[in-house]
C-alpha atoms as a PDB file:
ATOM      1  CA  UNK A   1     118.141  79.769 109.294  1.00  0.00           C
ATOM      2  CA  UNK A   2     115.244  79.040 111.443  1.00  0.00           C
ATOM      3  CA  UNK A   3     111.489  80.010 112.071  1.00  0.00           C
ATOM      4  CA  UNK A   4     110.904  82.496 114.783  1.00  0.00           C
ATOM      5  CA  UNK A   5     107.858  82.615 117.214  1.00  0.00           C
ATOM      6  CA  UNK A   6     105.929  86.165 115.859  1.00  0.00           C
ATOM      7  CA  UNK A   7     104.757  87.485 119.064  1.00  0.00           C
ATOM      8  CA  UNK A   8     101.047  88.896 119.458  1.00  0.00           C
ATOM      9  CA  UNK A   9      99.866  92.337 120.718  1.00  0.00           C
ATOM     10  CA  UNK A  10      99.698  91.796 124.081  1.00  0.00           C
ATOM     11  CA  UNK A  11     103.414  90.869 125.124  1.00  0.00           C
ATOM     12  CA  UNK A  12     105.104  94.196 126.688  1.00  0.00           C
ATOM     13  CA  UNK A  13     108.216  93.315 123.755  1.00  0.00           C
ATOM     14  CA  UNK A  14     106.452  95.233 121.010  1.00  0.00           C
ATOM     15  CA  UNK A  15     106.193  98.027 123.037  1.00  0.00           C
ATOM     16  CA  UNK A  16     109.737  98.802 124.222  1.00  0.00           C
ATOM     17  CA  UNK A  17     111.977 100.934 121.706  1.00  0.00           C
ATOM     18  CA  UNK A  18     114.373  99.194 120.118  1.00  0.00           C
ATOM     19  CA  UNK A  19     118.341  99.340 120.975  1.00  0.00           C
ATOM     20  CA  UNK A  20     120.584 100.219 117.581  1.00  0.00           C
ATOM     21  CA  UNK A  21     122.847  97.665 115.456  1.00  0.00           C
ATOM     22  CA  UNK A  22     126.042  98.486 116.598  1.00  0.00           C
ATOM     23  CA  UNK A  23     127.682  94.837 116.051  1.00  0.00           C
ATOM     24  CA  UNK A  24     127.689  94.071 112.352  1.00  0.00           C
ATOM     25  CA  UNK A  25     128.273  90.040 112.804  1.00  0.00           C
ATOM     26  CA  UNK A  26     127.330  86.696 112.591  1.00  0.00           C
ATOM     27  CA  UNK A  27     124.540  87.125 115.259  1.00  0.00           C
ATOM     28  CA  UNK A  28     122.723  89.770 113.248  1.00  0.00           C
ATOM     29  CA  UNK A  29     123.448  87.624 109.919  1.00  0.00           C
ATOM     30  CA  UNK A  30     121.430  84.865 111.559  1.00  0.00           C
ATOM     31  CA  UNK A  31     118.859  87.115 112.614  1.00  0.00           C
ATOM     32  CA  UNK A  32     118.231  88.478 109.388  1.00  0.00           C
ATOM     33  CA  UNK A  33     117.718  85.368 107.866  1.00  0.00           C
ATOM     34  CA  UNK A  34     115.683  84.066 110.374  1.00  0.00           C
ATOM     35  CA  UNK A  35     113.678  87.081 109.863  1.00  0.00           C
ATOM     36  CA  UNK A  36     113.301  86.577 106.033  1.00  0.00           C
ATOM     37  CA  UNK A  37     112.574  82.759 106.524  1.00  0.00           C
ATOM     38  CA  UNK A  38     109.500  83.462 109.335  1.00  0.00           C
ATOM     39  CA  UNK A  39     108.437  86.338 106.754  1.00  0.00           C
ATOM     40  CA  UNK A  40     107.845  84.034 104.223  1.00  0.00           C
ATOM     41  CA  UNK A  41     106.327  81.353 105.952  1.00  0.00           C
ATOM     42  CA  UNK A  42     104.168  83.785 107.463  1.00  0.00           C
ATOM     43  CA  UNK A  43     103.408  85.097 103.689  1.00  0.00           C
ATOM     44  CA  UNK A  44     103.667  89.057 104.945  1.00  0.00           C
ATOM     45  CA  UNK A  45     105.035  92.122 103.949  1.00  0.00           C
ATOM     46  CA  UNK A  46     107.196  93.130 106.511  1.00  0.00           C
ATOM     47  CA  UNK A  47     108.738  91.320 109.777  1.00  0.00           C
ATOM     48  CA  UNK A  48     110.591  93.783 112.004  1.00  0.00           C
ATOM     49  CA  UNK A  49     112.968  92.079 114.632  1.00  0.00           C
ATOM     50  CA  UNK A  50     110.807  93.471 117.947  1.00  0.00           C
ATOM     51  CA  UNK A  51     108.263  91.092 116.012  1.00  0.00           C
ATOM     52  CA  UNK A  52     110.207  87.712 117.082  1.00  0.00           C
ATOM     53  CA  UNK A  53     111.468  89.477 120.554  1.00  0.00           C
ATOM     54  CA  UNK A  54     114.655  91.078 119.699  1.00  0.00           C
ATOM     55  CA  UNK A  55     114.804  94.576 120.598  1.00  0.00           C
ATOM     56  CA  UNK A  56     117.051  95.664 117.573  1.00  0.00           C
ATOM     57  CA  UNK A  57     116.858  98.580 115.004  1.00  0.00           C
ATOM     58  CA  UNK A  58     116.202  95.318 111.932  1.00  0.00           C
ATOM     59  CA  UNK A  59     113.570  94.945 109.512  1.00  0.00           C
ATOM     60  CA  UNK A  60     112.787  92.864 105.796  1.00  0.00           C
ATOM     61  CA  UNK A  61     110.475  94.762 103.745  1.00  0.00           C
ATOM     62  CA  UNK A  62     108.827  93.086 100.698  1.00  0.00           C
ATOM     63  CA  UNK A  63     109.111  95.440  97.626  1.00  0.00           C
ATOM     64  CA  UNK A  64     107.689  95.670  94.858  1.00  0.00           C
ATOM     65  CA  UNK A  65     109.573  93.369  92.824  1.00  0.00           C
ATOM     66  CA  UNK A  66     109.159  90.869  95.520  1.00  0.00           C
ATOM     67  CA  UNK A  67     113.060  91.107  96.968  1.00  0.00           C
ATOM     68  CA  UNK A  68     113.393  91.368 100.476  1.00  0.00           C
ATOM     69  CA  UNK A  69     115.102  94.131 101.635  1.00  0.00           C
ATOM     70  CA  UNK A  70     117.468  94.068 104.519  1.00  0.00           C
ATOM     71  CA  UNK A  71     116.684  97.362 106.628  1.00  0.00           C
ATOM     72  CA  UNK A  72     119.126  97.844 109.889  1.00  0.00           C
ATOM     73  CA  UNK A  73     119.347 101.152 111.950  1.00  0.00           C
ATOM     74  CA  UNK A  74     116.742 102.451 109.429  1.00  0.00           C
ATOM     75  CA  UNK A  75     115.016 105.865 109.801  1.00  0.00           C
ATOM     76  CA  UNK A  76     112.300 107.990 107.430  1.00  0.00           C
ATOM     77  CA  UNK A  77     114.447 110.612 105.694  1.00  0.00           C
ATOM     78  CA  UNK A  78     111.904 112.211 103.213  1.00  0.00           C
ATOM     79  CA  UNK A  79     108.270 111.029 102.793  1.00  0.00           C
ATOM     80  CA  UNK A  80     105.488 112.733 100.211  1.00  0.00           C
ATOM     81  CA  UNK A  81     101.939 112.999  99.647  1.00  0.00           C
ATOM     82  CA  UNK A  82      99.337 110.669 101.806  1.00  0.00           C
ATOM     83  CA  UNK A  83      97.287 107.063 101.118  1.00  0.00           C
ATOM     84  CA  UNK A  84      94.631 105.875 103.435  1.00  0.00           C
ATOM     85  CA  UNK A  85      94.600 102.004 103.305  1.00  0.00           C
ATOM     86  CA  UNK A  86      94.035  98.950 104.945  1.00  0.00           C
ATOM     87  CA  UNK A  87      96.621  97.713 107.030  1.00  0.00           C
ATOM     88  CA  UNK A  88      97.235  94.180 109.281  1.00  0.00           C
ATOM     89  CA  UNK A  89     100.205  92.886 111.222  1.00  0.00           C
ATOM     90  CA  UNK A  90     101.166  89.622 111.661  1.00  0.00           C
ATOM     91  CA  UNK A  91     101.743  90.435 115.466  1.00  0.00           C
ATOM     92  CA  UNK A  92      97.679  91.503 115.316  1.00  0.00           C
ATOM     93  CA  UNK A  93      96.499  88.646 113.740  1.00  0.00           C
ATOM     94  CA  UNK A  94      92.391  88.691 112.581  1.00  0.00           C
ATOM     95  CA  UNK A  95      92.251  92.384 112.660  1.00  0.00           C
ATOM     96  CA  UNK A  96      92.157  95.169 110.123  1.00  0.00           C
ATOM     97  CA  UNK A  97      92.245  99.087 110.441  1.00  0.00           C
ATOM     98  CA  UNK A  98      92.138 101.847 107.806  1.00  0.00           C
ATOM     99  CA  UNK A  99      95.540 103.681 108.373  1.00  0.00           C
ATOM    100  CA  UNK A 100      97.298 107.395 107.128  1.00  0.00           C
ATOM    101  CA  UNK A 101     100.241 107.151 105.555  1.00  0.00           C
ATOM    102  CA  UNK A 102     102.545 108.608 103.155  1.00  0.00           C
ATOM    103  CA  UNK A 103     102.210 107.638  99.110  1.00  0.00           C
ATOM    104  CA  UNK A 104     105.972 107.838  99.017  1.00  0.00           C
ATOM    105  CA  UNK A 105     108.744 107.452 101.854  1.00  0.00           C
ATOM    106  CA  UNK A 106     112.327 107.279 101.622  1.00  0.00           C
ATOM    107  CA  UNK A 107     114.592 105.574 104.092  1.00  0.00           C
ATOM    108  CA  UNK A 108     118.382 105.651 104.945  1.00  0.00           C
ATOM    109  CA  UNK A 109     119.594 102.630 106.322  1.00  0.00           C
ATOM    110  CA  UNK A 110     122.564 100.195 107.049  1.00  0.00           C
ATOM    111  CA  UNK A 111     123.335  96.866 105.055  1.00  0.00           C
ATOM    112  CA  UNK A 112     124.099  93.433 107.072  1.00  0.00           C
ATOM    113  CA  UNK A 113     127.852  94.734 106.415  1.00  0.00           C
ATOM    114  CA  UNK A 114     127.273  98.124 108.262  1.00  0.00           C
ATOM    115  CA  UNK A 115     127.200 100.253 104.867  1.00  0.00           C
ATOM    116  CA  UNK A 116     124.946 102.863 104.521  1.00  0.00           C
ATOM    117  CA  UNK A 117     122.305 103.267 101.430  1.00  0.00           C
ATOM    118  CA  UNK A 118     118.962 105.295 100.891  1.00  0.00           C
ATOM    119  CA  UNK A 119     115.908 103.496  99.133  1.00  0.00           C
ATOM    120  CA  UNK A 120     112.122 104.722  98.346  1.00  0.00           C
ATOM    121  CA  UNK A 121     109.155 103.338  98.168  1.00  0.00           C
ATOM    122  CA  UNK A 122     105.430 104.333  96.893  1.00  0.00           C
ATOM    123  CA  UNK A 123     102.153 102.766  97.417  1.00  0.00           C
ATOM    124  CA  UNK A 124     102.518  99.395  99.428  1.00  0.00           C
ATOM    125  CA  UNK A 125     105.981  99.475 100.270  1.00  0.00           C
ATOM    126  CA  UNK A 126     106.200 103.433 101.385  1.00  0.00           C
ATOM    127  CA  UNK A 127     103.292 101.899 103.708  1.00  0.00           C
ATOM    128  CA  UNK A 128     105.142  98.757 104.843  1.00  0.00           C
ATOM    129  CA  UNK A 129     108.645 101.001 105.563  1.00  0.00           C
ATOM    130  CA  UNK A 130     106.421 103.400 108.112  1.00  0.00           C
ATOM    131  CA  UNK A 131     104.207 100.577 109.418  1.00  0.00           C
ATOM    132  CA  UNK A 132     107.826  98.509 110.351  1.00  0.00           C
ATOM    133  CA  UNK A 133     109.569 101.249 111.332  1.00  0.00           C
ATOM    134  CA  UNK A 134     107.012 101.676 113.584  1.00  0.00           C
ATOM    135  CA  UNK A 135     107.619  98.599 115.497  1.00  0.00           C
ATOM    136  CA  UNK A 136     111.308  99.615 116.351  1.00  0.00           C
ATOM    137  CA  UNK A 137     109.417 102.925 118.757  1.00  0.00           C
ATOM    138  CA  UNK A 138     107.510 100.283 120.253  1.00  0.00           C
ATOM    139  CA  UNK A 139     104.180 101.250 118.388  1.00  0.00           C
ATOM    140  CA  UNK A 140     101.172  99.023 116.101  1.00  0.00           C
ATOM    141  CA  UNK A 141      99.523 100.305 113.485  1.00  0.00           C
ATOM    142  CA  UNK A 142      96.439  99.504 115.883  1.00  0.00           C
ATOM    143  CA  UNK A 143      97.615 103.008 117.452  1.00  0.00           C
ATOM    144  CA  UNK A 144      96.387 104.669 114.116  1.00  0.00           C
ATOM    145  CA  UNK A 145      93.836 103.012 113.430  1.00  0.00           C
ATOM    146  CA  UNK A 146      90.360 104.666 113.731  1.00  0.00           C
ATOM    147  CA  UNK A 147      88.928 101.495 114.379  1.00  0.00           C
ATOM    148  CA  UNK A 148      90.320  97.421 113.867  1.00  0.00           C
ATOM    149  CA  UNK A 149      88.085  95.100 112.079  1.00  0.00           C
ATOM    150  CA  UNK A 150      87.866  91.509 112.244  1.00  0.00           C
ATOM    151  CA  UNK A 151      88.291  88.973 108.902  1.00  0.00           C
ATOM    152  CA  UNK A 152      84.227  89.058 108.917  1.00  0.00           C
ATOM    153  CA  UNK A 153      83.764  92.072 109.168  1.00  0.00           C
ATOM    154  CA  UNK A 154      86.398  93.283 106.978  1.00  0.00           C
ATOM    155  CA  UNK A 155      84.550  90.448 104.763  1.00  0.00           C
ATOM    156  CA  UNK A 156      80.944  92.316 104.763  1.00  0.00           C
ATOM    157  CA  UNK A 157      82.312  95.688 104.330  1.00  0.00           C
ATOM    158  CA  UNK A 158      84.762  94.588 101.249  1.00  0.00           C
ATOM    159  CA  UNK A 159      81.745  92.881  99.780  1.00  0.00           C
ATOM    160  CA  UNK A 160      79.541  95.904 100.244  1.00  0.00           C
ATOM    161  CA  UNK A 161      82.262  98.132  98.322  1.00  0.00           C
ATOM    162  CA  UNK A 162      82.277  95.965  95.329  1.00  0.00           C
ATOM    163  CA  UNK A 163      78.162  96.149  94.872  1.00  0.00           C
ATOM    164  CA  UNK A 164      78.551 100.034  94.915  1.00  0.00           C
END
């Protein structure tokens, strides 16, 4: 395993679309982990493989247990009701933007082995599924975003919502 280089918004990799997993191997094995192993040194939520300038259909999701779930070739199959939150990226580091998305998503995707499964998430982790799967299209949840905040800012208005 090794630590990747997370790329930042303005390199033209995070906004190509992705190529599918069609080799189920040793390469993409390493990848993975390397991809779980930046993730948590990088303490996120979500690393998606465009992220560290491989234009594959991968992503690790944090869920809510704290597992890391191995996403490849993953796509939205059912999503539910809405949540406007707060969102960052570790590829837009400093900045913050208030973001639409569903309160529950459920995706179908392949194992490091090539088998298929379906899992669901609600709250944090139906947020972190779109906001990854996002990156494989080539897009940042900057693209949603009304508006992008930086850490002071995001500081004073935080602050101001807890004296209301």
């Amino acid at each position: 395993m090794a630590l990747r280089t997370i790329l930042t918004d303005e390199d033209p990799v995070l906004h190509k679309v992705c190529r599918p997993v069609t080799s189920f191997d040793g390469r993409l094995h390493d990848l993975l982990d390397d991809l779980k192993e930046t993730l948590a040194h990088a303490n996120g939520a979500g690393l998606a493989a465009p992220q560290v300038g491989i234009l594959r259909r991968a992503v690790i999701v944090v869920d809510d247990s704290g597992e890391m779930l191995e996403l490849v070739n993953p796509e939205i199959i059912a999503q539910e009701g809405e949540q406007d939150g707060l969102e960052g990226c570790l590829s837009v580091p400093g900045r913050w933007g208030f973001v639409k998305r569903p309160m529950k998503a459920t995706v179908r995707a392949q194992d490091r082995n090539g088998k298929f499964f379906e899992v669901e998430g609600e709250g944090i982790v139906a947020r972190c599924f779109c906001h990854e799967l996002g990156h494989l299209d080539g897009h940042l949840f900057s693209e949603l975003a009304d508006r992008l905040y930086t850490n002071d800012e995001l500081d004073e208005l935080l602050g101001e919502e807890d004296e209301a």
